[in-house]
PDB file of N, CA and C in Angstrom:
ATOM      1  N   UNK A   1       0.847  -1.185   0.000  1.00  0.00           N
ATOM      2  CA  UNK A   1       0.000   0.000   0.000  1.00  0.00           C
ATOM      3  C   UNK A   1       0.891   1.247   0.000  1.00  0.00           C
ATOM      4  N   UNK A   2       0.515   2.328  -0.722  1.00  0.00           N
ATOM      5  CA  UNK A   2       1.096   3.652  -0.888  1.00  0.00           C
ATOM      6  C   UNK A   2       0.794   4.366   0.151  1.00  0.00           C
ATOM      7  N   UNK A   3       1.842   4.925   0.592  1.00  0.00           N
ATOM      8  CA  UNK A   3       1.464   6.021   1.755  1.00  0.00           C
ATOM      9  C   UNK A   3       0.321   7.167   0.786  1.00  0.00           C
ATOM     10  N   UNK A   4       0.436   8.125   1.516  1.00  0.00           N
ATOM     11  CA  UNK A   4      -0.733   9.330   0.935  1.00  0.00           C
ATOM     12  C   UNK A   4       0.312  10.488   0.172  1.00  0.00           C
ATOM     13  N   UNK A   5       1.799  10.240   1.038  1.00  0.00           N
ATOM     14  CA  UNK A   5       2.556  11.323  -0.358  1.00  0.00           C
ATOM     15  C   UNK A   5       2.975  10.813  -1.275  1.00  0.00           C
ATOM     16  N   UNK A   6       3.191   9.334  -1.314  1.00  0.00           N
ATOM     17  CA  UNK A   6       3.384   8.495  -2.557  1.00  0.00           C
ATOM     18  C   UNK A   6       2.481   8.417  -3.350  1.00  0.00           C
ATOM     19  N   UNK A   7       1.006   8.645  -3.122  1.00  0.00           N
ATOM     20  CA  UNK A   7       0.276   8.909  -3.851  1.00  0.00           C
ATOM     21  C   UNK A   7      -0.219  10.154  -4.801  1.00  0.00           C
ATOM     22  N   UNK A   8       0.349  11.178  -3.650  1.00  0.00           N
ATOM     23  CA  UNK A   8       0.282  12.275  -4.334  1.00  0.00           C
ATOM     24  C   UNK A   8       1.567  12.442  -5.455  1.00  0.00           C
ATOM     25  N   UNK A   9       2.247  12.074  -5.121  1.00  0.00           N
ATOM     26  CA  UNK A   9       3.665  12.069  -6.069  1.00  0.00           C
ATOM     27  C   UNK A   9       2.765  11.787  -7.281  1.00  0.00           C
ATOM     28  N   UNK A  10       2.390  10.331  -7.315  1.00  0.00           N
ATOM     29  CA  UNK A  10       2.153   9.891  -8.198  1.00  0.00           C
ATOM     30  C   UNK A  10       1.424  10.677  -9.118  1.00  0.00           C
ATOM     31  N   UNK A  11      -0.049  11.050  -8.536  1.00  0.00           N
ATOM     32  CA  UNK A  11      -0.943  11.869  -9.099  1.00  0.00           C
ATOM     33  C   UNK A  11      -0.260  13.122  -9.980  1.00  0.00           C
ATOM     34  N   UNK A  12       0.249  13.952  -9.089  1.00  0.00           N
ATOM     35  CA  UNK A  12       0.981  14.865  -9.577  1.00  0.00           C
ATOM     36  C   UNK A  12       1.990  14.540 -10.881  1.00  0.00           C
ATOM     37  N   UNK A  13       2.689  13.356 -10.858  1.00  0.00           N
ATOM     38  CA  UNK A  13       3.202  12.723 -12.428  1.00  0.00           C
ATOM     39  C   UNK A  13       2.252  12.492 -13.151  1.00  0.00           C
ATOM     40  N   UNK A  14       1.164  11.739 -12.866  1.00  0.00           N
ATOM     41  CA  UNK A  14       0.106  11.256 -14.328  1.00  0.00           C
ATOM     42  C   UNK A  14      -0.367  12.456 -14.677  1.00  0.00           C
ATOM     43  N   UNK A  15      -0.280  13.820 -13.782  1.00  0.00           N
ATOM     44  CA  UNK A  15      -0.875  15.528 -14.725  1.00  0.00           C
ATOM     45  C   UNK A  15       0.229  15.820 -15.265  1.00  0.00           C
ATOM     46  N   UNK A  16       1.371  15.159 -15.036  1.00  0.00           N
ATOM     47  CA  UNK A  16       2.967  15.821 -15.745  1.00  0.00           C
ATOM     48  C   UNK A  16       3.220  17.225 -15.115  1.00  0.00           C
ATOM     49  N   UNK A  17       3.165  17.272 -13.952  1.00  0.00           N
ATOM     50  CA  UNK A  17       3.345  18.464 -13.286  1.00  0.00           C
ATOM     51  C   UNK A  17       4.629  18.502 -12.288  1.00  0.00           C
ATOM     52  N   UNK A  18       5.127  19.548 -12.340  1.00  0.00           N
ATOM     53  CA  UNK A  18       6.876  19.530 -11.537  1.00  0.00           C
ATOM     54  C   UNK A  18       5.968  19.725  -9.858  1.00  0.00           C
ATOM     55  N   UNK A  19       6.954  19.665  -8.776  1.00  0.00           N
ATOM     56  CA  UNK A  19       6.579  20.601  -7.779  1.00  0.00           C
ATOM     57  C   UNK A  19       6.451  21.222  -7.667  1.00  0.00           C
ATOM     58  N   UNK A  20       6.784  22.545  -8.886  1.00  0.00           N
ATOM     59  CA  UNK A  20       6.807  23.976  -8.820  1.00  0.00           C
ATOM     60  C   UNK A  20       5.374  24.315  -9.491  1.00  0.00           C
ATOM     61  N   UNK A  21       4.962  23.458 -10.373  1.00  0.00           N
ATOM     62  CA  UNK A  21       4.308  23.605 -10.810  1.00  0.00           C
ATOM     63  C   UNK A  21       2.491  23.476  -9.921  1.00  0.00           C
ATOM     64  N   UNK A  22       2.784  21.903  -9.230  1.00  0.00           N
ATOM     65  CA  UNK A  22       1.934  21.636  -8.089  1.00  0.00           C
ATOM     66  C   UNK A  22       1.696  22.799  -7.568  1.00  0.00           C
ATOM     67  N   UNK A  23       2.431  22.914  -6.701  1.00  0.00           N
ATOM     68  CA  UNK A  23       2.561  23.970  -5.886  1.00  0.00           C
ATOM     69  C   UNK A  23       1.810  25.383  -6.054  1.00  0.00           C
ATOM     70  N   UNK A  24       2.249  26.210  -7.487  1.00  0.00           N
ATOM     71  CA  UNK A  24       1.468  26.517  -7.899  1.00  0.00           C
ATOM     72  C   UNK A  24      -0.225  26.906  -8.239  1.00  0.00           C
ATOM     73  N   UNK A  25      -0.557  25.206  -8.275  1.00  0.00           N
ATOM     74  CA  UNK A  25      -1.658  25.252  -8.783  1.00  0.00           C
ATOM     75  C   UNK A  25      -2.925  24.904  -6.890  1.00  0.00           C
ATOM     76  N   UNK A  26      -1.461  24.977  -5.890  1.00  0.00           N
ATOM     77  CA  UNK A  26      -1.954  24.009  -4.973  1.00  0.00           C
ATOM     78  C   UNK A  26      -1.842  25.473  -3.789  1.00  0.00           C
ATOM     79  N   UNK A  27      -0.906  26.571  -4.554  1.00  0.00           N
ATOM     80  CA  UNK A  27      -1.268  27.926  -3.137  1.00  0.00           C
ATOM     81  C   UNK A  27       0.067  27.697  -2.394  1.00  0.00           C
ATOM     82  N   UNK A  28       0.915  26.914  -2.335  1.00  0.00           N
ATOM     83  CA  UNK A  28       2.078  26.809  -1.318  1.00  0.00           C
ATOM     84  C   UNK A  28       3.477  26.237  -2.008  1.00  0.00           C
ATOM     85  N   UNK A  29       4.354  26.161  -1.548  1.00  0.00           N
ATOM     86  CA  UNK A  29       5.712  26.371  -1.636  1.00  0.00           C
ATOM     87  C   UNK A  29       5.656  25.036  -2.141  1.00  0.00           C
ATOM     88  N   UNK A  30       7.239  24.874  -3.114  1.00  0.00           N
ATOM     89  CA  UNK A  30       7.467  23.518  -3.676  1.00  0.00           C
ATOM     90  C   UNK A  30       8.439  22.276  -2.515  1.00  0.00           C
ATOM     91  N   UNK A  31       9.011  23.694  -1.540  1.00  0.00           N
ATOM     92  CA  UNK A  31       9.688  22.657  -1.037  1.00  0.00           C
ATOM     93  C   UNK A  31       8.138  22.008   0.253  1.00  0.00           C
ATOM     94  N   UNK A  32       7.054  22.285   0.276  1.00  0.00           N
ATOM     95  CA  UNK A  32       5.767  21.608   0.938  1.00  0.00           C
ATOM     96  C   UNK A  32       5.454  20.139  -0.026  1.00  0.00           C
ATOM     97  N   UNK A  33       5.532  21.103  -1.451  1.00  0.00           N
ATOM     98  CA  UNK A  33       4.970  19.584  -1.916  1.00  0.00           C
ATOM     99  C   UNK A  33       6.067  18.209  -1.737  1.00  0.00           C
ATOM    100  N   UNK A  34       7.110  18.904  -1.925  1.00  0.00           N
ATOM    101  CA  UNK A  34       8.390  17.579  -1.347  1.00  0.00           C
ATOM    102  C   UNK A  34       8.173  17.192  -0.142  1.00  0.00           C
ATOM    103  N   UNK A  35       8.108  17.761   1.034  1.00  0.00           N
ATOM    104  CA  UNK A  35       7.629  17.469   2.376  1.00  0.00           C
ATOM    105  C   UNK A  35       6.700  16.286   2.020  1.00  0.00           C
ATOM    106  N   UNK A  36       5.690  16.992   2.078  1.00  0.00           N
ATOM    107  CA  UNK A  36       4.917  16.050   1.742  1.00  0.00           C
ATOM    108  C   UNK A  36       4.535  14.599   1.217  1.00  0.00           C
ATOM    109  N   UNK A  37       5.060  14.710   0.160  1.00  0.00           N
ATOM    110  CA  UNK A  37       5.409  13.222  -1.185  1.00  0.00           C
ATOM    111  C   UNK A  37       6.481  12.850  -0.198  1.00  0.00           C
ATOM    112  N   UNK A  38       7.086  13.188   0.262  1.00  0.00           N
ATOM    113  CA  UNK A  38       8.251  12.587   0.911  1.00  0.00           C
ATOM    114  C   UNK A  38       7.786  11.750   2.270  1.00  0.00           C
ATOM    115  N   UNK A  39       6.403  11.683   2.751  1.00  0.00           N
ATOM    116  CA  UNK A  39       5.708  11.732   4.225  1.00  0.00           C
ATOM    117  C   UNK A  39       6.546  12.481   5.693  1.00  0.00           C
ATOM    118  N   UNK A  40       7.447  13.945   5.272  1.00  0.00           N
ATOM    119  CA  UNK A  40       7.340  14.056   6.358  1.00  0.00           C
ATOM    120  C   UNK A  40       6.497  15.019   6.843  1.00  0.00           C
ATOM    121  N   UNK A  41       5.524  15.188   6.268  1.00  0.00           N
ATOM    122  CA  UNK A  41       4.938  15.952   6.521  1.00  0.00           C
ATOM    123  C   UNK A  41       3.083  15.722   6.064  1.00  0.00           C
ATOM    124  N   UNK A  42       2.252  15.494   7.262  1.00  0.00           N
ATOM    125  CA  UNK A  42       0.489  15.283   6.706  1.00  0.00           C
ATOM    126  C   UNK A  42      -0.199  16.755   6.303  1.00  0.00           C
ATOM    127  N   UNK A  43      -1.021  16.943   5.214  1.00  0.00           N
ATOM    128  CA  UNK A  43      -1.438  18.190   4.698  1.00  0.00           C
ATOM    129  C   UNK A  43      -2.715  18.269   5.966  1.00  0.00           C
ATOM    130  N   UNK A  44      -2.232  19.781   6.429  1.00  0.00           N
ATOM    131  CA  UNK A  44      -3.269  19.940   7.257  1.00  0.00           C
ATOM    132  C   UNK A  44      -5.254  20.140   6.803  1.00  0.00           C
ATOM    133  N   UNK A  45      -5.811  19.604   7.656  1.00  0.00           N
ATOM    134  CA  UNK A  45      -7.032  19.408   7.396  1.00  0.00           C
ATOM    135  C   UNK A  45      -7.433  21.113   6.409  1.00  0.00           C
ATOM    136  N   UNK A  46      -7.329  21.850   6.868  1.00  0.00           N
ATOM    137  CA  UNK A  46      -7.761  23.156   6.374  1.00  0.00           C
ATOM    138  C   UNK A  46      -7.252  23.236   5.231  1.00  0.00           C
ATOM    139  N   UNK A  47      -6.513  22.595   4.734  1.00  0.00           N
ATOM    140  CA  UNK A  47      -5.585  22.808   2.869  1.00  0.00           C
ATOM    141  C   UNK A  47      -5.585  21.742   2.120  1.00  0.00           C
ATOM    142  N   UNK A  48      -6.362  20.312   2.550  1.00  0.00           N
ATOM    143  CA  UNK A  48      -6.387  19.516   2.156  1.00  0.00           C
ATOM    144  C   UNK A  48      -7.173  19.739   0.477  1.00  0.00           C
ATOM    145  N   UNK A  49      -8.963  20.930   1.188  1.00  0.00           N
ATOM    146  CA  UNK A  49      -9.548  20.632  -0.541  1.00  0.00           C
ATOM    147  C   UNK A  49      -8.824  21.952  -1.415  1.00  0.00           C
ATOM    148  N   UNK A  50      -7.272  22.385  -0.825  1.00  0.00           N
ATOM    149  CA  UNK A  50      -6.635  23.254  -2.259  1.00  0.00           C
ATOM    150  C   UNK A  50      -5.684  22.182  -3.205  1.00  0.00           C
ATOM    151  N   UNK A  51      -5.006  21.086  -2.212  1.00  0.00           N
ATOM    152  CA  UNK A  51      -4.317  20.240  -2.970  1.00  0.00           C
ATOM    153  C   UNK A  51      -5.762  19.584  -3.872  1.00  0.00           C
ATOM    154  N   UNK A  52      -6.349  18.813  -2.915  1.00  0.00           N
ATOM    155  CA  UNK A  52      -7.778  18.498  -3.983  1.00  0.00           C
ATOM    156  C   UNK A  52      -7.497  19.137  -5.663  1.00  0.00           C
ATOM    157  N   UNK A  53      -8.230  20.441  -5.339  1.00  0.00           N
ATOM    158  CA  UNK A  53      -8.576  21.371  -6.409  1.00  0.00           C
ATOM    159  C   UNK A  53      -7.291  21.115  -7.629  1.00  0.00           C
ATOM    160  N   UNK A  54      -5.670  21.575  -6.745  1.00  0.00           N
ATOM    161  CA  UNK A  54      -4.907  21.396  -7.390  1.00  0.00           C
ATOM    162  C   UNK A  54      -4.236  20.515  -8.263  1.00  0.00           C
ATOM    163  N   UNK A  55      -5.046  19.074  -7.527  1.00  0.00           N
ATOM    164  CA  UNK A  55      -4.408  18.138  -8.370  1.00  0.00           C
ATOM    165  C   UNK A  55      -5.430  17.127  -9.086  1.00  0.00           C
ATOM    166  N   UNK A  56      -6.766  17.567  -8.865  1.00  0.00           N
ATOM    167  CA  UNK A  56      -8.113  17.156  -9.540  1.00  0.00           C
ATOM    168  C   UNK A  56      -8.512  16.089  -8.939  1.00  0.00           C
ATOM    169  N   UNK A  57      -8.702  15.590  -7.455  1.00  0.00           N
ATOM    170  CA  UNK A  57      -8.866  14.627  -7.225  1.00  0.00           C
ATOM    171  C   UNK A  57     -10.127  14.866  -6.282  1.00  0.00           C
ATOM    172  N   UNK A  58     -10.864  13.747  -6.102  1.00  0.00           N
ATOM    173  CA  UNK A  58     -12.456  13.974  -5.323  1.00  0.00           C
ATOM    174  C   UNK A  58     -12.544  14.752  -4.479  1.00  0.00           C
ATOM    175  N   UNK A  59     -13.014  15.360  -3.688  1.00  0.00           N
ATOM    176  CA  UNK A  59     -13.590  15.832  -2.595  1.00  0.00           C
ATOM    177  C   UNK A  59     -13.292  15.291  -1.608  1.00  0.00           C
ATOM    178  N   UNK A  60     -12.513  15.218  -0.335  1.00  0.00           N
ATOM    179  CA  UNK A  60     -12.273  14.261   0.569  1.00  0.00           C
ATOM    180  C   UNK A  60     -11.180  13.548   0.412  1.00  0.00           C
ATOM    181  N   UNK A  61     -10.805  12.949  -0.525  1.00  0.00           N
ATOM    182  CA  UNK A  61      -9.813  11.671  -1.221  1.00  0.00           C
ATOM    183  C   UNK A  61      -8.773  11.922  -0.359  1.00  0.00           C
ATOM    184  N   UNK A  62      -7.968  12.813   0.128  1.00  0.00           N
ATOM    185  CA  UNK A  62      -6.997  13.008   0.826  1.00  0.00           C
ATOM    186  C   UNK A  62      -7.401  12.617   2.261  1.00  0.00           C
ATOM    187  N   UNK A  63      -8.584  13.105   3.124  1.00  0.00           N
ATOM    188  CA  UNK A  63      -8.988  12.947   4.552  1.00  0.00           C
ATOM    189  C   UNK A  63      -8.936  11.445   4.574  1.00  0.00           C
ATOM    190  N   UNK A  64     -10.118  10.677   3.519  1.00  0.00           N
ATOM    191  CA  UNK A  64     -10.061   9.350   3.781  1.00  0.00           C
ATOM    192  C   UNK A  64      -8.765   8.162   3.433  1.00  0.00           C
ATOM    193  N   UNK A  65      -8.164   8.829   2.945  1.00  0.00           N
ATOM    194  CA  UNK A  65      -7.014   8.060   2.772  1.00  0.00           C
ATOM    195  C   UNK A  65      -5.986   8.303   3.959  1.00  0.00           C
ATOM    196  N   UNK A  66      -5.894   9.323   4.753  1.00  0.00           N
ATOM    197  CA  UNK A  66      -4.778   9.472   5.723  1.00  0.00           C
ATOM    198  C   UNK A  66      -5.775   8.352   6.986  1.00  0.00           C
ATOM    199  N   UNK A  67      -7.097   8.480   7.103  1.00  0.00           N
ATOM    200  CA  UNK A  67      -7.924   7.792   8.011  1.00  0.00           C
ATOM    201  C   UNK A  67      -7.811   6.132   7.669  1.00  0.00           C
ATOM    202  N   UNK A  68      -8.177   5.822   6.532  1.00  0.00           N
ATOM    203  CA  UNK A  68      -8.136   4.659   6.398  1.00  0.00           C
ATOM    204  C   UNK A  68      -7.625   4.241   5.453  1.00  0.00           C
ATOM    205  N   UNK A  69      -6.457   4.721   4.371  1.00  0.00           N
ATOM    206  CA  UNK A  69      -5.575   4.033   3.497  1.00  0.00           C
ATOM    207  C   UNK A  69      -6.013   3.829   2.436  1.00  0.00           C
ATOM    208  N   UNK A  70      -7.678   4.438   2.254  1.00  0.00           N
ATOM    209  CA  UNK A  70      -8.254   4.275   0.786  1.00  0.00           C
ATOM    210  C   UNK A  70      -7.295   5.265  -0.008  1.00  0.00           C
ATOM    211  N   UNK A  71      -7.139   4.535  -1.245  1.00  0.00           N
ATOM    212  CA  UNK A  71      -6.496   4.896  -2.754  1.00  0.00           C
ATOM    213  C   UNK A  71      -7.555   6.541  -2.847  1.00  0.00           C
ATOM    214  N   UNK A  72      -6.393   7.589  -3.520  1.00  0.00           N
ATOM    215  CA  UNK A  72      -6.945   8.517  -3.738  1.00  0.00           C
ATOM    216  C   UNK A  72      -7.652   8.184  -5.070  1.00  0.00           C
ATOM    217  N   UNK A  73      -8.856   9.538  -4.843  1.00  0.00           N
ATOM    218  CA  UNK A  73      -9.772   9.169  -6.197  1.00  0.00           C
ATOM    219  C   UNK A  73      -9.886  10.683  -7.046  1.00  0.00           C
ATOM    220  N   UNK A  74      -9.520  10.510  -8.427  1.00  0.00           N
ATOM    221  CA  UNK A  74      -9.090  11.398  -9.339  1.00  0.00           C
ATOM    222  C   UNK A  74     -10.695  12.162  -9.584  1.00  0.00           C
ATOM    223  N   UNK A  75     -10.814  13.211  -9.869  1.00  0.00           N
ATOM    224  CA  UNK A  75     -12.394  13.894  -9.785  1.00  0.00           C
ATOM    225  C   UNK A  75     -13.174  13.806 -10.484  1.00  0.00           C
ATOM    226  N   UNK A  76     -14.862  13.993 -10.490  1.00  0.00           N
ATOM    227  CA  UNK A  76     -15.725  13.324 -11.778  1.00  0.00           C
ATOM    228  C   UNK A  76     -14.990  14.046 -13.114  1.00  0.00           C
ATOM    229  N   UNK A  77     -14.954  13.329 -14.301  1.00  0.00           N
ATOM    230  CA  UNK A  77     -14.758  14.147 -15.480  1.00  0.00           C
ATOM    231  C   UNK A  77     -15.234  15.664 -15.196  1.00  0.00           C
ATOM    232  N   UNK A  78     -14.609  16.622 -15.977  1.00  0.00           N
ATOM    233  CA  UNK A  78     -15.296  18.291 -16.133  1.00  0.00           C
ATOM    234  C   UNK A  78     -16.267  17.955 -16.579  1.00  0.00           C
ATOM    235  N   UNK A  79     -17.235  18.724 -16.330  1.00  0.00           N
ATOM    236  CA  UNK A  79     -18.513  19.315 -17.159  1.00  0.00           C
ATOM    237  C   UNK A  79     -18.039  20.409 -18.422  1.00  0.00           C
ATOM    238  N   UNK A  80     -18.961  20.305 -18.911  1.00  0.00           N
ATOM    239  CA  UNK A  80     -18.540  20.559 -20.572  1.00  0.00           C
ATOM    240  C   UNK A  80     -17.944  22.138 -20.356  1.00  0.00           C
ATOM    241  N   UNK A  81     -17.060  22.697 -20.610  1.00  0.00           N
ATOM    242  CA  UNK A  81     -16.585  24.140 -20.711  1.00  0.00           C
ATOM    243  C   UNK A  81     -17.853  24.933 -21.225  1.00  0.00           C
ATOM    244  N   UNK A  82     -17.821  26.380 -20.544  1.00  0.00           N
ATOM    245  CA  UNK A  82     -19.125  27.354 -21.394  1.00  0.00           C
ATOM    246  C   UNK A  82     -17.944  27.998 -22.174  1.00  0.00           C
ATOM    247  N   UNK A  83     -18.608  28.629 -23.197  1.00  0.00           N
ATOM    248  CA  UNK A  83     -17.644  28.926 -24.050  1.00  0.00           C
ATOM    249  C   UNK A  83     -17.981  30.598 -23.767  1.00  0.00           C
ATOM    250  N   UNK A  84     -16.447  30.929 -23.905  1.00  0.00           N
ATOM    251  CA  UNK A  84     -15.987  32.107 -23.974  1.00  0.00           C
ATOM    252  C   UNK A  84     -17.482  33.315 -24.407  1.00  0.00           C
ATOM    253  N   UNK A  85     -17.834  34.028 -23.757  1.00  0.00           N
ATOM    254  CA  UNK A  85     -18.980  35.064 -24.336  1.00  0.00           C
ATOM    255  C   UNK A  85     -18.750  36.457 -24.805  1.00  0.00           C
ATOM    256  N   UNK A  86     -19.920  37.346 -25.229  1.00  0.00           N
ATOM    257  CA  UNK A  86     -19.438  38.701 -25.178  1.00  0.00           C
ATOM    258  C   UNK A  86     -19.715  39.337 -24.131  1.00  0.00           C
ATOM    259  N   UNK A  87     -20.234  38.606 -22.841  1.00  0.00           N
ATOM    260  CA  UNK A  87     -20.111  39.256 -21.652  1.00  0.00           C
ATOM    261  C   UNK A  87     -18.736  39.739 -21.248  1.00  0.00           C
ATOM    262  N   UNK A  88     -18.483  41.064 -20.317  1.00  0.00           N
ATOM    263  CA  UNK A  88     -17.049  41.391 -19.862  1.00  0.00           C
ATOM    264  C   UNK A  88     -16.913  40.568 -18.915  1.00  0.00           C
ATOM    265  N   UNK A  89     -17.462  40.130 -17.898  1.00  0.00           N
ATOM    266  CA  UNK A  89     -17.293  40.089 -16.445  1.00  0.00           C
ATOM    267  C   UNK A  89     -16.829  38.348 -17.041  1.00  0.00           C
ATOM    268  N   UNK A  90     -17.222  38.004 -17.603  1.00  0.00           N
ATOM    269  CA  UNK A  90     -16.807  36.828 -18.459  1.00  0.00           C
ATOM    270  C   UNK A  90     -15.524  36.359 -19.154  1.00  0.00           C
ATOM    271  N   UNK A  91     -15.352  37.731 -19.753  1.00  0.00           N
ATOM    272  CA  UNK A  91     -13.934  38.310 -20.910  1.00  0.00           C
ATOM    273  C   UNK A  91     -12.655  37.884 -19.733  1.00  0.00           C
ATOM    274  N   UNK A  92     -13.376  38.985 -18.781  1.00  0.00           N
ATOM    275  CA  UNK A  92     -12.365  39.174 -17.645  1.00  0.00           C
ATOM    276  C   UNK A  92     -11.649  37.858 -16.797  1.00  0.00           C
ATOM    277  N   UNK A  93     -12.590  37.121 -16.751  1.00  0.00           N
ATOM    278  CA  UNK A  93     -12.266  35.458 -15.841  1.00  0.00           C
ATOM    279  C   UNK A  93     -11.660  34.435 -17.004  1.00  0.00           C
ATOM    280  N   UNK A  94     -12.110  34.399 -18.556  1.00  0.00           N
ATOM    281  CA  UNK A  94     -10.876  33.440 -19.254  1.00  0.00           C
ATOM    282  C   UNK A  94     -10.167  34.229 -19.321  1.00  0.00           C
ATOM    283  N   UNK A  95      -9.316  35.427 -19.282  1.00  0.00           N
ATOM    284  CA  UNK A  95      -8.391  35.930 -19.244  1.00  0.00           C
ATOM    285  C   UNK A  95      -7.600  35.714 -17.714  1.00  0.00           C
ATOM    286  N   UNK A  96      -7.991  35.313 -16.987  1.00  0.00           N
ATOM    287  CA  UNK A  96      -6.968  34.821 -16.207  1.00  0.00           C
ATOM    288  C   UNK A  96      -6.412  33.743 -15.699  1.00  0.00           C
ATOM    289  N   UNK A  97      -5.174  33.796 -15.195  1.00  0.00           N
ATOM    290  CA  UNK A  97      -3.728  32.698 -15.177  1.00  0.00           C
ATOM    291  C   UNK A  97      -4.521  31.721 -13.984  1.00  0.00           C
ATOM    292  N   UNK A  98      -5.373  30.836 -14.369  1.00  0.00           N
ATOM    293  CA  UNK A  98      -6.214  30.589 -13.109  1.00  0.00           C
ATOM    294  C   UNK A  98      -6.443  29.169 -14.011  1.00  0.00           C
ATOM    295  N   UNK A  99      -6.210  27.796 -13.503  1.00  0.00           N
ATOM    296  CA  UNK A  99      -7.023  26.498 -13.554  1.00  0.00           C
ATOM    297  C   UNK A  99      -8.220  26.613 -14.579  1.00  0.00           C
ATOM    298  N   UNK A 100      -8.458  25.875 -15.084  1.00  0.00           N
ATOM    299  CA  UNK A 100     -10.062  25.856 -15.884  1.00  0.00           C
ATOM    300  C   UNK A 100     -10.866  25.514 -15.343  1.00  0.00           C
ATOM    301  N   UNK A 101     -10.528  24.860 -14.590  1.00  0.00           N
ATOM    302  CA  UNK A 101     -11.687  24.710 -13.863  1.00  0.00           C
ATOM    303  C   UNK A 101     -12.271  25.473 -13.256  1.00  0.00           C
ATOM    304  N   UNK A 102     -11.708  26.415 -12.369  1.00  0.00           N
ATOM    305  CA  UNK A 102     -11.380  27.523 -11.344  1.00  0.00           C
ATOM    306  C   UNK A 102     -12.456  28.538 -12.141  1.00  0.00           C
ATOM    307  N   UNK A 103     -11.952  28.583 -13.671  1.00  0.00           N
ATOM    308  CA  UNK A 103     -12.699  29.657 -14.526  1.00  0.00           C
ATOM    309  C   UNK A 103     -13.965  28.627 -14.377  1.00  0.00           C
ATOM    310  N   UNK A 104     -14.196  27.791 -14.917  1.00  0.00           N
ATOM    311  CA  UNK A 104     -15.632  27.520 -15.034  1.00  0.00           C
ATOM    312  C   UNK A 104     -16.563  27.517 -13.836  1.00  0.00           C
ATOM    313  N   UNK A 105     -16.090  27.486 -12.797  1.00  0.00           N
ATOM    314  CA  UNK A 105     -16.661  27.805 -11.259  1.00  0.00           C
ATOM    315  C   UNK A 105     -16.863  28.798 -11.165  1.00  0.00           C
ATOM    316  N   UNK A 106     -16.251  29.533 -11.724  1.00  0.00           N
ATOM    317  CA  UNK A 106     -16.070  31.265 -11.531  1.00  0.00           C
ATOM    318  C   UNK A 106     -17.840  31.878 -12.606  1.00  0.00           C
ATOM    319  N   UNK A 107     -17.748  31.356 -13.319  1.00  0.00           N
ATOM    320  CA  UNK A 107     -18.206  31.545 -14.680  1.00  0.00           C
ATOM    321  C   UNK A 107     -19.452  31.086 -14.253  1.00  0.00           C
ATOM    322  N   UNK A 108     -19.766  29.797 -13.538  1.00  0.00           N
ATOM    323  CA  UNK A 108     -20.952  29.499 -12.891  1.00  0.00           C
ATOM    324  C   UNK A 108     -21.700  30.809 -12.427  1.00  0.00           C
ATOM    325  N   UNK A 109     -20.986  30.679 -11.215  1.00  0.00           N
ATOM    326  CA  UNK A 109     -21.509  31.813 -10.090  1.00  0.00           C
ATOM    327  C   UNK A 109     -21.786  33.144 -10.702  1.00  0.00           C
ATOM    328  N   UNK A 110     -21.341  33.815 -11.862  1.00  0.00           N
ATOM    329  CA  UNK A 110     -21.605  34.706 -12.412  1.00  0.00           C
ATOM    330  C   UNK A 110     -22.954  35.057 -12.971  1.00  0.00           C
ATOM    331  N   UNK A 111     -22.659  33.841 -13.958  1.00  0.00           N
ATOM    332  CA  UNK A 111     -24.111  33.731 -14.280  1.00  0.00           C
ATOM    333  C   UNK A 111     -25.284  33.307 -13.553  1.00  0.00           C
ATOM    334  N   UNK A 112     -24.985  32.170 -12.784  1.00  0.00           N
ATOM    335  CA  UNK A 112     -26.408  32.175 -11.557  1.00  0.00           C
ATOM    336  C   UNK A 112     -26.726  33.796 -11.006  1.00  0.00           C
ATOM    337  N   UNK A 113     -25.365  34.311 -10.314  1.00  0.00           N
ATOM    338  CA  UNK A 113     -25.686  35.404  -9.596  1.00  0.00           C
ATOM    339  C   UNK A 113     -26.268  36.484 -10.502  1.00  0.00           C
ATOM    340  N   UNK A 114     -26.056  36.603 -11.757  1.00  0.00           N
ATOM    341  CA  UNK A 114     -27.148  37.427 -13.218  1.00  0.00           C
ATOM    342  C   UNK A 114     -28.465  36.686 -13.178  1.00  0.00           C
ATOM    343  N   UNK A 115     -28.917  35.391 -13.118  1.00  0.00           N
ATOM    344  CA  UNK A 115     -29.763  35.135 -13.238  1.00  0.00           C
ATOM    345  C   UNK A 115     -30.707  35.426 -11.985  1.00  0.00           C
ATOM    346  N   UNK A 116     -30.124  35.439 -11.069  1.00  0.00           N
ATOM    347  CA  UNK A 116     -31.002  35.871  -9.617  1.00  0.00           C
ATOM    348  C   UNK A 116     -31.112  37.482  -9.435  1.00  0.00           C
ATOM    349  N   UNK A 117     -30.486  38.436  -9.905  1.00  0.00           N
ATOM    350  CA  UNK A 117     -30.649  39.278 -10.097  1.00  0.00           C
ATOM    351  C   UNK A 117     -31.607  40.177 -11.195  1.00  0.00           C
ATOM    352  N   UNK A 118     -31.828  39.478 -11.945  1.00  0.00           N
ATOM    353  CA  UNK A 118     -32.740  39.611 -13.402  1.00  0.00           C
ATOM    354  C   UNK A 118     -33.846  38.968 -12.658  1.00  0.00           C
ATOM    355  N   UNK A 119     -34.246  37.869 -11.498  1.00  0.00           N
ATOM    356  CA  UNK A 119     -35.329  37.343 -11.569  1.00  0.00           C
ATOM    357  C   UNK A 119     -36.197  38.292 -10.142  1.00  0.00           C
ATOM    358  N   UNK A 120     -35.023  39.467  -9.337  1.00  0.00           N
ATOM    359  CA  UNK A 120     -35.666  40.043  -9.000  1.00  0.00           C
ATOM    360  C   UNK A 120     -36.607  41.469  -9.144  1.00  0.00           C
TER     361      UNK A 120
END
């Protein structure tokens, strides 16, 4: 059985991503993600769903695996991308250095929050 930074190692190779890069995408320093992959170090509960986010893996996958050794689990497929609009507030969010995913979350809430606003 893989520890939980051997797993993350791993994960982090099948995206082809450096530590610097992790790291990056994960909010904290590269020499953390080595800590880490290395086990000397457990990701604290409060930063667990940024590695999540960062490295696309379920919701939780990190908590239950330090608890009980379950295999991390990689996240449902994306939902289909919205495509780029002539809205600004829109323009403004694919224009930034931000995850796609991150944008399409972003991009959600925009538009719900237009649609609740138009429905008052």
């Amino acid at each position: 059985m893989r520890t939980v930074g051997q797993q993350l190692a791993r994960r982090r190779k099948q995206l082809d991503l450096t530590q610097q890069m992790a790291a990056e995408r994960i909010g904290i320093t590269s020499t953390t993600v080595s800590a880490v992959e290395r086990g000397l170090n457990e990701i604290q509960r409060s930063k667990r769903a940024d590695w999540e986010r960062g490295l696309d893996l379920a919701a939780g996958s990190i908590t239950r695996s330090y608890e009980d050794g379950a295999p991390l689990q990689p996240a449902a497929p994306a939902r289909a991308t919205p495509a780029p609009s002539s809205d600004p507030d829109e323009k403004v969010v694919w224009d930034m250095n931000i995850p796609e995913s991150y944008r399409r979350d972003i991009i959600e809430i925009l538009r719900s929050a237009k649609r609740g606003n138009n429905a008052v």
